[in-house]
Protein backbone atom coordinates (compact mmCIF):
# COMPACT_ATOMS: atom_id res chain seq x y z
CA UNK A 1 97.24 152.00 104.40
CA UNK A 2 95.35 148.34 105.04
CA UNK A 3 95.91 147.30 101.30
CA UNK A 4 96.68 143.32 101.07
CA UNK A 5 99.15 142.22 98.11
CA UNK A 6 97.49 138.92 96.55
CA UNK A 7 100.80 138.10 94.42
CA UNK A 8 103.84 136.59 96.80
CA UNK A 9 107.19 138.24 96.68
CA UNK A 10 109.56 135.79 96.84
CA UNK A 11 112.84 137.78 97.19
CA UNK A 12 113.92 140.45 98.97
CA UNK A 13 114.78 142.87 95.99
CA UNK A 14 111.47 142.12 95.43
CA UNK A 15 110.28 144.07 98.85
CA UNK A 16 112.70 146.85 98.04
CA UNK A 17 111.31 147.46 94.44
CA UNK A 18 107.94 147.63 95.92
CA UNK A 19 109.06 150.05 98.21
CA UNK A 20 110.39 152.29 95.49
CA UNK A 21 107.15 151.89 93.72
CA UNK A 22 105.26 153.35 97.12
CA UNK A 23 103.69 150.15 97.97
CA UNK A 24 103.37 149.34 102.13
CA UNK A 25 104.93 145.56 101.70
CA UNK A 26 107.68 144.15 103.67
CA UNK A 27 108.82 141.02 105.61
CA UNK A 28 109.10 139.86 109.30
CA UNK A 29 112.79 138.60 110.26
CA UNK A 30 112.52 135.80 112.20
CA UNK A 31 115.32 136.03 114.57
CA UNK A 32 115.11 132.69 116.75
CA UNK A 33 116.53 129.14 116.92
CA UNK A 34 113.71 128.10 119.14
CA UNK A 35 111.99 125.12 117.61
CA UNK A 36 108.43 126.08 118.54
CA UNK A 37 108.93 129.62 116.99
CA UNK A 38 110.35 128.25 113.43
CA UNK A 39 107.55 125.76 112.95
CA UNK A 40 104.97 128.64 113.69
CA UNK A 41 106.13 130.48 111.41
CA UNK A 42 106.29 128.18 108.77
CA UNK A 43 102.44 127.07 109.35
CA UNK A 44 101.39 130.42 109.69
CA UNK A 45 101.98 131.21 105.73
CA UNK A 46 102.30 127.71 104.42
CA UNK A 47 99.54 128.20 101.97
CA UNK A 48 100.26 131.32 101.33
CA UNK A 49 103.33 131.12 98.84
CA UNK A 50 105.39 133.76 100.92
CA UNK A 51 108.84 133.47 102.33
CA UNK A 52 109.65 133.02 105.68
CA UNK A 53 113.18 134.79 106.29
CA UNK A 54 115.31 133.25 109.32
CA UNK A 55 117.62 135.01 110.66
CA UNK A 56 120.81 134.22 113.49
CA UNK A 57 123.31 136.19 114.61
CA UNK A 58 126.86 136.23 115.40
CA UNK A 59 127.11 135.19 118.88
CA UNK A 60 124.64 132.65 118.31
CA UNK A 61 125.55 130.20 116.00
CA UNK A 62 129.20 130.71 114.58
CA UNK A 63 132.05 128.78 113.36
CA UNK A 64 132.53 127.98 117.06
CA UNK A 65 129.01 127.15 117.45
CA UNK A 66 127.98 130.13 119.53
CA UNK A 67 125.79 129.63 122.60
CA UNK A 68 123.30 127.46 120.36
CA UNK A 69 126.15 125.04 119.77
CA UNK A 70 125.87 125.02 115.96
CA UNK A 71 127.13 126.42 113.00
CA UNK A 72 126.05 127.91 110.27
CA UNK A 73 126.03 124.77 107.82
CA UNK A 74 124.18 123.07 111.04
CA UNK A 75 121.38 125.90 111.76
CA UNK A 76 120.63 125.46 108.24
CA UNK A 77 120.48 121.82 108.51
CA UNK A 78 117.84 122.26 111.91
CA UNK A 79 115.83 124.66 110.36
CA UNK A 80 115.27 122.34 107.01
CA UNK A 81 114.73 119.78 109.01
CA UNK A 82 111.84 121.51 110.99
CA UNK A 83 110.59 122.70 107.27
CA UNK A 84 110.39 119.31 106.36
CA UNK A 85 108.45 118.37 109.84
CA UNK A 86 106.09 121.13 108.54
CA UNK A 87 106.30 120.19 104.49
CA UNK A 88 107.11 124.24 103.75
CA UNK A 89 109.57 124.00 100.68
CA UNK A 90 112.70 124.62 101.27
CA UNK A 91 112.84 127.50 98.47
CA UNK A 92 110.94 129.99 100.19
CA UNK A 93 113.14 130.03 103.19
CA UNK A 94 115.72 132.83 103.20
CA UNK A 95 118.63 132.60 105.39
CA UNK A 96 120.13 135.77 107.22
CA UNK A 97 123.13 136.55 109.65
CA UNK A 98 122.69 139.32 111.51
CA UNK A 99 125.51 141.06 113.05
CA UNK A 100 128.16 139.54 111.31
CA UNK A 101 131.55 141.01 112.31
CA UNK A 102 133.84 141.25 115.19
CA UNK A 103 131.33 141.05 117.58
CA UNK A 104 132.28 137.91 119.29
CA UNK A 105 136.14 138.46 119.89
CA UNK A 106 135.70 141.79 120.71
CA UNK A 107 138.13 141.85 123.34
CA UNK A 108 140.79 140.38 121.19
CA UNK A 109 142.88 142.85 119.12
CA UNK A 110 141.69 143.72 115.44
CA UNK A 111 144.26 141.19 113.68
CA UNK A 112 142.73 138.31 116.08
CA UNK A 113 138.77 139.31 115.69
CA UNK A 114 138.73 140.68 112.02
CA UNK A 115 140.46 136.63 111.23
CA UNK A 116 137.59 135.33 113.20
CA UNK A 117 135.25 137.25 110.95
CA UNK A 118 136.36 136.61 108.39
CA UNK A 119 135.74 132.99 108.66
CA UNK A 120 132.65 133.65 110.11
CA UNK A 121 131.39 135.28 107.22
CA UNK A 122 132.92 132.65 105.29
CA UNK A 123 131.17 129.87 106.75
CA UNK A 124 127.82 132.27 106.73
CA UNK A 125 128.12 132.37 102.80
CA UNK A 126 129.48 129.02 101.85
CA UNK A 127 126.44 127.39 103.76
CA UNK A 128 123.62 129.61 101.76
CA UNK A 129 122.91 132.55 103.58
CA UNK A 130 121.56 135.11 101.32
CA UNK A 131 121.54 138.00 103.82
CA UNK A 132 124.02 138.88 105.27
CA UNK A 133 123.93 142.18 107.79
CA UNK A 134 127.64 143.27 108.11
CA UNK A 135 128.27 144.82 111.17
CA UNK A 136 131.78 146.10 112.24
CA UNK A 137 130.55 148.83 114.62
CA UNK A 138 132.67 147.82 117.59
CA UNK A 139 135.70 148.21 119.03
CA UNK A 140 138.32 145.94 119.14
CA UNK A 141 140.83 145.50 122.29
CA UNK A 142 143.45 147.45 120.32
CA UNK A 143 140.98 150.16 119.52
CA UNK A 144 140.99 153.70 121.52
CA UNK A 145 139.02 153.15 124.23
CA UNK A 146 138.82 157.08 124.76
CA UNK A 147 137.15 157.71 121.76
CA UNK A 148 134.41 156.43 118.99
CA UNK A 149 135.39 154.07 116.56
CA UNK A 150 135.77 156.33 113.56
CA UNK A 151 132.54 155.30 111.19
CA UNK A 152 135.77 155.59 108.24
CA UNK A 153 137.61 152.25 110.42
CA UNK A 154 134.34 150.50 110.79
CA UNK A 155 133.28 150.64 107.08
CA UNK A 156 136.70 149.31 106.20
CA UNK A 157 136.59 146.24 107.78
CA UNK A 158 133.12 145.63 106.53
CA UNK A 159 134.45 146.23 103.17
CA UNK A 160 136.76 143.65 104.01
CA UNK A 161 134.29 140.93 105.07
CA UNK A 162 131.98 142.17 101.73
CA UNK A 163 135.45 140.72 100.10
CA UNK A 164 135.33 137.90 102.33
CA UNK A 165 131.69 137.10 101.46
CA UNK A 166 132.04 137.54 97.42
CA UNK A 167 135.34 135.50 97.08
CA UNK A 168 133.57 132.54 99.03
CA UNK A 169 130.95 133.09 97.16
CA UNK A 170 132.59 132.84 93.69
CA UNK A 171 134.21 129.60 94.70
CA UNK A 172 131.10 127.71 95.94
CA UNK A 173 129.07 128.78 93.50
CA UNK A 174 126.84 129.90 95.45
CA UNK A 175 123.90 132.54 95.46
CA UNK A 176 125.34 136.22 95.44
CA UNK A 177 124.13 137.45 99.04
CA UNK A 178 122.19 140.85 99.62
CA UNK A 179 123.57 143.23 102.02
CA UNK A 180 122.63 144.81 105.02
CA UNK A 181 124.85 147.78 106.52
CA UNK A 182 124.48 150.09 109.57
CA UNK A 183 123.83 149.65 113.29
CA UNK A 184 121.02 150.74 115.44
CA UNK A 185 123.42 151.04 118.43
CA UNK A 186 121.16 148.87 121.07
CA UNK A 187 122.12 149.75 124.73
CA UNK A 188 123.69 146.63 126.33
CA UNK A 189 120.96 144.51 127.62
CA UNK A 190 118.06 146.65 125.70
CA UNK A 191 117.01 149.63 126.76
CA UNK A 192 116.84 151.17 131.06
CA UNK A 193 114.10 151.05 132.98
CA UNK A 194 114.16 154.94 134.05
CA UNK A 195 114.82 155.93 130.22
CA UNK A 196 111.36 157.98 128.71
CA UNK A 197 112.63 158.22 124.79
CA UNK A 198 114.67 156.95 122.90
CA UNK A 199 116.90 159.26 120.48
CA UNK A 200 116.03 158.41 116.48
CA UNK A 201 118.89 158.23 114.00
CA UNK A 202 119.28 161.67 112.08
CA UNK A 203 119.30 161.24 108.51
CA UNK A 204 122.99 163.57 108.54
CA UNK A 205 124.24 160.25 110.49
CA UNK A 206 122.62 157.75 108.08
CA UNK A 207 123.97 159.72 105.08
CA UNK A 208 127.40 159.50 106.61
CA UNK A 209 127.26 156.08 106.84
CA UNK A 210 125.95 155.50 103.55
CA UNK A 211 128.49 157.31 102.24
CA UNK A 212 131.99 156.15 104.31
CA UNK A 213 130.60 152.72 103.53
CA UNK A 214 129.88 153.41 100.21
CA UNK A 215 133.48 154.43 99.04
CA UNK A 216 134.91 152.17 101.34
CA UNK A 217 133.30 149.09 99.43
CA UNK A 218 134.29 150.68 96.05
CA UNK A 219 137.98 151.02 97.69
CA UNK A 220 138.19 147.18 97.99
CA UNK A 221 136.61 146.65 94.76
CA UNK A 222 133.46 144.82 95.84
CA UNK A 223 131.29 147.06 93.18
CA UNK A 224 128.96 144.34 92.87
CA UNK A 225 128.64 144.00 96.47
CA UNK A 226 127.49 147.82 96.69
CA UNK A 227 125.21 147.27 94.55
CA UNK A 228 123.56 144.31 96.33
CA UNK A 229 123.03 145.96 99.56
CA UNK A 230 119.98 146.91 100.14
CA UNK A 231 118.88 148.12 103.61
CA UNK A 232 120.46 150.09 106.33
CA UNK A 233 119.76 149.37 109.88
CA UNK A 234 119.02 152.97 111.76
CA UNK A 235 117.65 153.42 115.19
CA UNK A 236 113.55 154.39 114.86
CA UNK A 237 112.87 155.11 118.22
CA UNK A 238 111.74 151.23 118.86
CA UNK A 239 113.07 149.25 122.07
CA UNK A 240 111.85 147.03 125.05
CA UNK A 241 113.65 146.78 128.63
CA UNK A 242 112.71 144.43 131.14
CA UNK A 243 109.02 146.33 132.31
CA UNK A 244 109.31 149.01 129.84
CA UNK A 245 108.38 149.40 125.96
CA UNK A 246 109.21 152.43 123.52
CA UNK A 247 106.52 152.35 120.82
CA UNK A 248 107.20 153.63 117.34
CA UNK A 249 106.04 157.61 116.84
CA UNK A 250 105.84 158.23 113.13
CA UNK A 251 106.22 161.95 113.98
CA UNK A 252 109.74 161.58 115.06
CA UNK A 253 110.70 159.26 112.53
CA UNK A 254 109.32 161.68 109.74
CA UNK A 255 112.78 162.48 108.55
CA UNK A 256 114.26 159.31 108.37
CA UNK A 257 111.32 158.45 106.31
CA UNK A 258 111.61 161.61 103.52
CA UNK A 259 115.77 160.72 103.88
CA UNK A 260 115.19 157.39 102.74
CA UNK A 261 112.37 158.03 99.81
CA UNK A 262 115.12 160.08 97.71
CA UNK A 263 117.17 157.03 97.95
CA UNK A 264 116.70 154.75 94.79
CA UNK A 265 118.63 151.33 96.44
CA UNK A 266 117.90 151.45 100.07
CA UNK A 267 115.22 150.58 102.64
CA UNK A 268 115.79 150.43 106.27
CA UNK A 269 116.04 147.40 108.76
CA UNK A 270 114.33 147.94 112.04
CA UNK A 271 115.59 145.92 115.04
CA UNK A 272 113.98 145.39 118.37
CA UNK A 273 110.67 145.93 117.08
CA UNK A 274 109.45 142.98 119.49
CA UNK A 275 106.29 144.01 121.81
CA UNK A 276 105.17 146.82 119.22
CA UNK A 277 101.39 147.49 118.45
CA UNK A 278 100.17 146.14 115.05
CA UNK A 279 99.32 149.67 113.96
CA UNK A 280 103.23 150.68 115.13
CA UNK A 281 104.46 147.78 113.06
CA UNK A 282 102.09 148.70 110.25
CA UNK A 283 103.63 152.49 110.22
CA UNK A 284 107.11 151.18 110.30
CA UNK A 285 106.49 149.29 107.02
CA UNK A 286 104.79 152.44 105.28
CA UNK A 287 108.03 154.49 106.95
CA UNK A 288 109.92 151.94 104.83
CA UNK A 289 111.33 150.34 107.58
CA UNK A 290 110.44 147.28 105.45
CA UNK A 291 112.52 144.45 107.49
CA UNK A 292 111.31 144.11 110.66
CA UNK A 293 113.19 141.74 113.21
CA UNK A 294 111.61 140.28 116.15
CA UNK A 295 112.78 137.51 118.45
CA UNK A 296 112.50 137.71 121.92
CA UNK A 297 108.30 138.91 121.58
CA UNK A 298 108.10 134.84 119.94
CA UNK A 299 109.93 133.23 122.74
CA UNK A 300 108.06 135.45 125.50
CA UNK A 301 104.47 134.38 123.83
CA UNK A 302 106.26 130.15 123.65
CA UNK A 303 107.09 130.92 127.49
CA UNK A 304 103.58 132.27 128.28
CA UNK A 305 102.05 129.36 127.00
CA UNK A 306 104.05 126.94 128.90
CA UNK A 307 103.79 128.73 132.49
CA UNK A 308 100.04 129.28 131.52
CA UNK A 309 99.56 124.88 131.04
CA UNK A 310 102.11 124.67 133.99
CA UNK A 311 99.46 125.84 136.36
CA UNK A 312 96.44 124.08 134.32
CA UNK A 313 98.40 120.99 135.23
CA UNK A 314 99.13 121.84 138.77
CA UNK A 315 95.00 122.64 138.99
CA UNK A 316 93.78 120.07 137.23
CA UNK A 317 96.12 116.92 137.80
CA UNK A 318 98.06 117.88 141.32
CA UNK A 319 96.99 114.50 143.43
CA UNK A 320 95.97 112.79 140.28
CA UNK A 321 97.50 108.89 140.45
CA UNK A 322 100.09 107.85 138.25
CA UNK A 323 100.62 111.69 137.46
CA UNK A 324 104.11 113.09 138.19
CA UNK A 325 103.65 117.03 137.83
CA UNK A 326 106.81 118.59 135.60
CA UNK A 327 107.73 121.59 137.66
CA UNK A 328 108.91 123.27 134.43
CA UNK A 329 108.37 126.86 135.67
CA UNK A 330 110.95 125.46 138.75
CA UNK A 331 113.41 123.27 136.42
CA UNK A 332 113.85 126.42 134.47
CA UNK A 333 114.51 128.77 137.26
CA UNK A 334 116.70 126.57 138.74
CA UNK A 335 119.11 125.91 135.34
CA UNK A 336 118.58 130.05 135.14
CA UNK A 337 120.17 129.95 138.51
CA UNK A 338 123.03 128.13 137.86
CA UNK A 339 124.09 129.39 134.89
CA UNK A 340 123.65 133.55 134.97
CA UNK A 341 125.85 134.27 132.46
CA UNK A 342 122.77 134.52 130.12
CA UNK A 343 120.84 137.20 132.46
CA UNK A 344 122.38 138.33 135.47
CA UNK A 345 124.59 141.79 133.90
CA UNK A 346 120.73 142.18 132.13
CA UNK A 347 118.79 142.02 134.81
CA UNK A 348 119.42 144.91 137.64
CA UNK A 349 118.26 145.12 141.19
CA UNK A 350 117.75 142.91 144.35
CA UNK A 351 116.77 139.30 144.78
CA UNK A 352 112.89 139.60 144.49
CA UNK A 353 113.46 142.07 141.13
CA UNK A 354 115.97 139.43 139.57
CA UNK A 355 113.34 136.60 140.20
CA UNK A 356 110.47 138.36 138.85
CA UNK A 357 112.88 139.08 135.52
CA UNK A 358 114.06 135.53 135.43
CA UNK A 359 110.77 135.00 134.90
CA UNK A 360 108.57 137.67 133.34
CA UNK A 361 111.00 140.13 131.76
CA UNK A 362 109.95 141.39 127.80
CA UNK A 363 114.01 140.80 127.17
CA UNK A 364 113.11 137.30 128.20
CA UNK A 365 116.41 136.10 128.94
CA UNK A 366 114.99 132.49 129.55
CA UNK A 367 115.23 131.76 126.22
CA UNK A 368 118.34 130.54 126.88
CA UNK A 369 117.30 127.71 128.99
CA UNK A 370 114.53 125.53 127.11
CA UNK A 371 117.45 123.37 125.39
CA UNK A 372 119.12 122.74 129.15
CA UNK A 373 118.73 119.10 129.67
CA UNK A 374 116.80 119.18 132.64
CA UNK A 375 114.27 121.98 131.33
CA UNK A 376 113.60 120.27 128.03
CA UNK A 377 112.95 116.75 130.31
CA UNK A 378 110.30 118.74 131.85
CA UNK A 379 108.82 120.75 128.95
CA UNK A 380 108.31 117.26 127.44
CA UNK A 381 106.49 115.99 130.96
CA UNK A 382 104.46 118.83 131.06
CA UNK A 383 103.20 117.73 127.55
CA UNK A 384 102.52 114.29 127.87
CA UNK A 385 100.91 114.85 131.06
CA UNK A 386 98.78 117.35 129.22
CA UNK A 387 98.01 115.58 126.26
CA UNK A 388 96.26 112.18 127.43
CA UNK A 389 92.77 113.99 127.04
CA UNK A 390 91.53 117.78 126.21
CA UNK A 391 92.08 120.26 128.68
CA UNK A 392 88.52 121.14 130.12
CA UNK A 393 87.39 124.38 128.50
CA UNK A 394 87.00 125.86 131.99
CA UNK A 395 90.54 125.92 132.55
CA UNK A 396 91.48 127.45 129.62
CA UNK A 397 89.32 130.25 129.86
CA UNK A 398 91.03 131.02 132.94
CA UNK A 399 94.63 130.86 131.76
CA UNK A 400 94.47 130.69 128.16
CA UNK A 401 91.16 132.88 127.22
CA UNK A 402 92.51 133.85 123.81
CA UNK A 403 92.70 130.19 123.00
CA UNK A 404 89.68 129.60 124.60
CA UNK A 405 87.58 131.51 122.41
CA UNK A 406 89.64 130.49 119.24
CA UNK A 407 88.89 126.73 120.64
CA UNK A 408 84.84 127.66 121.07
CA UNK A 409 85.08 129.45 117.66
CA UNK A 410 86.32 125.99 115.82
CA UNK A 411 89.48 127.95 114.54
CA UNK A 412 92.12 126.06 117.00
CA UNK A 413 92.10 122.31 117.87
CA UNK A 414 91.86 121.60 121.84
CA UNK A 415 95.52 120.25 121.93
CA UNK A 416 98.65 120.97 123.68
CA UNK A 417 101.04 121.51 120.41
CA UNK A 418 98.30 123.64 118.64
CA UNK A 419 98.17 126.23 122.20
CA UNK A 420 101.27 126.26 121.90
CA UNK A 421 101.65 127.50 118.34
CA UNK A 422 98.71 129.91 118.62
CA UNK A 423 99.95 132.07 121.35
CA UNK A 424 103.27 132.22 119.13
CA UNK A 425 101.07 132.71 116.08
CA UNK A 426 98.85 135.35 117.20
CA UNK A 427 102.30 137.30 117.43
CA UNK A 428 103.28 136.82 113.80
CA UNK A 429 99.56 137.78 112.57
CA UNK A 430 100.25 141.56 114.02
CA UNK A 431 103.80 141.27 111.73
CA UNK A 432 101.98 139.54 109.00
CA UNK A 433 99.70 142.24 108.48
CA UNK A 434 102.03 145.10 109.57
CA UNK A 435 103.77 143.94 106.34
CA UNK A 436 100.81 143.98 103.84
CA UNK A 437 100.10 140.04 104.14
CA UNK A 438 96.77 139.90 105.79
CA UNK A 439 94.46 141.60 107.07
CA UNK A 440 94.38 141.56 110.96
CA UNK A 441 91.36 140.16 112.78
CA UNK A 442 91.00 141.37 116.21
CA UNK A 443 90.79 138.63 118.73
């Protein structure tokens, strides 16, 4: 199905009811805090009239700040302000948590982490998130370790931060937030290298937790919650390790997909569909798996770019006078270094195999590391070295040729922020038209 909707959506219910009607639409989830990535996708559909849904999760921004630092009242704040940068109206971004739950404090018992989000879902709501993915799937420290956490436990305390989420809600005033429920269950760290498949959700286990969650909300009397959710997050058969990708087989999924058409409400959310073919992301949104999240595919195409000017500069200005080279690619490794918090339990193996994953790995755990002082200082050297005159078009044939022939084709300016934003772009197009909003044009 290629077909192209003409007339914006401008709401998620909006997606789901064209679901329901059997049309192939649906919406990338934009799950980054990386500057580069939010401004590309706002450019990419600024005259467009679509959304652009932004998503963060748990451990990322928080009412602690998460590893970003910030909160949710400040992410929205950042990514307004890069809206504004960009002039794409602040009405047609929608704000989602992802996650939201105990993650964070899982170690702490359930009366410590189910406080702490609680709060975090709080703070998610009162600061105009409209999606909100609850996500209780975990165990917490007082939990059986022995056993599963019984699906009946886990859609209790989501009930309880639905409650959370509504009563905020009804006090601020705010807008009543859609809901996202399930869990695709990622492997720590995405998925192992000597893994062949990956197993798909059954539709017996989606029922199930349709249904646990379904009584459970109606238990704590968040009715109107219920009704608001709207997708349920199920593993596909879509994942990405360090060397290795899963791609999307419609064939296996072909039972989630009849599950979900007898289902008048729901559509499904796909995580980890980063590094998927356009045609995989394109069956995914026929499948219904109308939300699909990507992240770490936007920050590995940002990092490609840079690496790929690094050594333009080292070729064309090494020696140059009055031209101090940035050493970005080595700034980054080294802050990667001394901080492995972010990488080292991802990335298995011996020296050389950790230093080609610092670097090259599709879970590109150097994402991390642009906003480290010393890293940014030579991102921004790297540019202004870079930007004094046009690259030669020699050079960028060698180590940007996509560019290159976008440059020759008088599509793409020859300038450092617009490579940049093209190698990220060229990304979104394959989501963009996996989700029925253009057609794709094959570089």
């Amino acid at each position: 199905m290629s077909t192209v909707y003409t007339q914006p959506i401008s709401t998620l219910k909006g997606i789901v009811s064209a679901q329901k009607q059997g049309q192939a639409i649906g919406i990338p989830s934009i799950c980054s805090a990386h500057p580069y990535v939010i401004e590309a996708s706002f450019r990419q559909v600024l005259t467009t009239g679509l959304p652009v849904l932004i998503e963060s999760t748990c451990n990322q921004v928080n009412q602690f700040g998460g590893y970003t630092g910030i909160t949710p009242d400040g992410f929205i704040g950042y990514v307004r302000q890069i809206a504004d940068a960009c002039a794409f109206p602040h009405d047609r971004i929608l704000f989602g948590g992802d996650h939201l739950g105990p993650s964070p404090w899982q170690d702490e018992p359930e009366t410590l982490a189910m406080n702490k989000a609680r709060t975090l879902v709080r703070d998610y709501v009162a600061a105009g998130y409209s999606k909100i993915h609850l996500d209780a799937s975990m165990k917490c420290a007082d939990d059986d370790s022995d056993r599963p956490l019984d699906k009946v436990v886990s859609a209790r305390r989501a009930a309880e931060l639905a409650a959370v989420a509504e009563e905020t809600r009804a006090s601020t005033g705010g807008i009543c937030p859609d809901y996202v429920i399930g869990t695709e269950v990622p492997l720590p760290g995405g998925a192992q290298e000597h893994e062949d498949t990956l197993a798909v959700t059954t539709p017996d286990d989606v029922a199930e937790t349709i249904d646990v969650t379904r009584r459970a909300f109606l238990e704590r009397g968040v009715v109107d919650a219920w009704e608001r959710v709207l997708a349920v997050v199920v593993q596909p058969g879509v994942e990405y390790g360090d060397s290795t990708l899963f791609d999307y087989d419609h064939d296996a999924a072909l039972d989630l997909y009849h599950f979900i058409e007898q289902d008048d409400q729901l559509i499904f959310e796909a995580h980890s569909t980063d590094y998927q073919k356009a045609e995989a992301l394109r069956d995914l949104v026929v499948d219904h798996f109308a939300i699909l999240k990507v992240g770490p595919a936007l920050t590995f195409a940002f990092r490609e770019s840079v690496f790929a000017l690094a050594m333009i500069e080292q070729v064309w200005l090494s020696g140059r006078p009055g031209i101090e080279l940035s050493k970005v690619r080595e700034h980054l490794d080294a802050a990667m270094l001394a901080n492995p918090i972010y990488w080292q339990k991802y990335y298995p193996g011996d020296e050389q195999a950790q230093s080609l994953a610092r670097r090259y790995s599709f879970s590109d755990r150097s994402r991390y590391f642009w906003p480290v002082p010393q890293v940014h200082a030579a991102l921004q050297q790297l540019l202004a070295n870079l930007d004094q005159e046009s690259i030669p078009l020699t050079l960028l044939s060698q180590y940007l040729p996509l560019q290159y022939e976008r440059i020759r084709h008088g599509v793409l300016d020859n300038s450092v922020g617009a490579l940049v934003l093209d190698k990220i772009t060229l990304v979104l197009d394959d989501y963009s038209y996996a989700c029925g909003q253009k057609t794709l044009e094959r570089r």
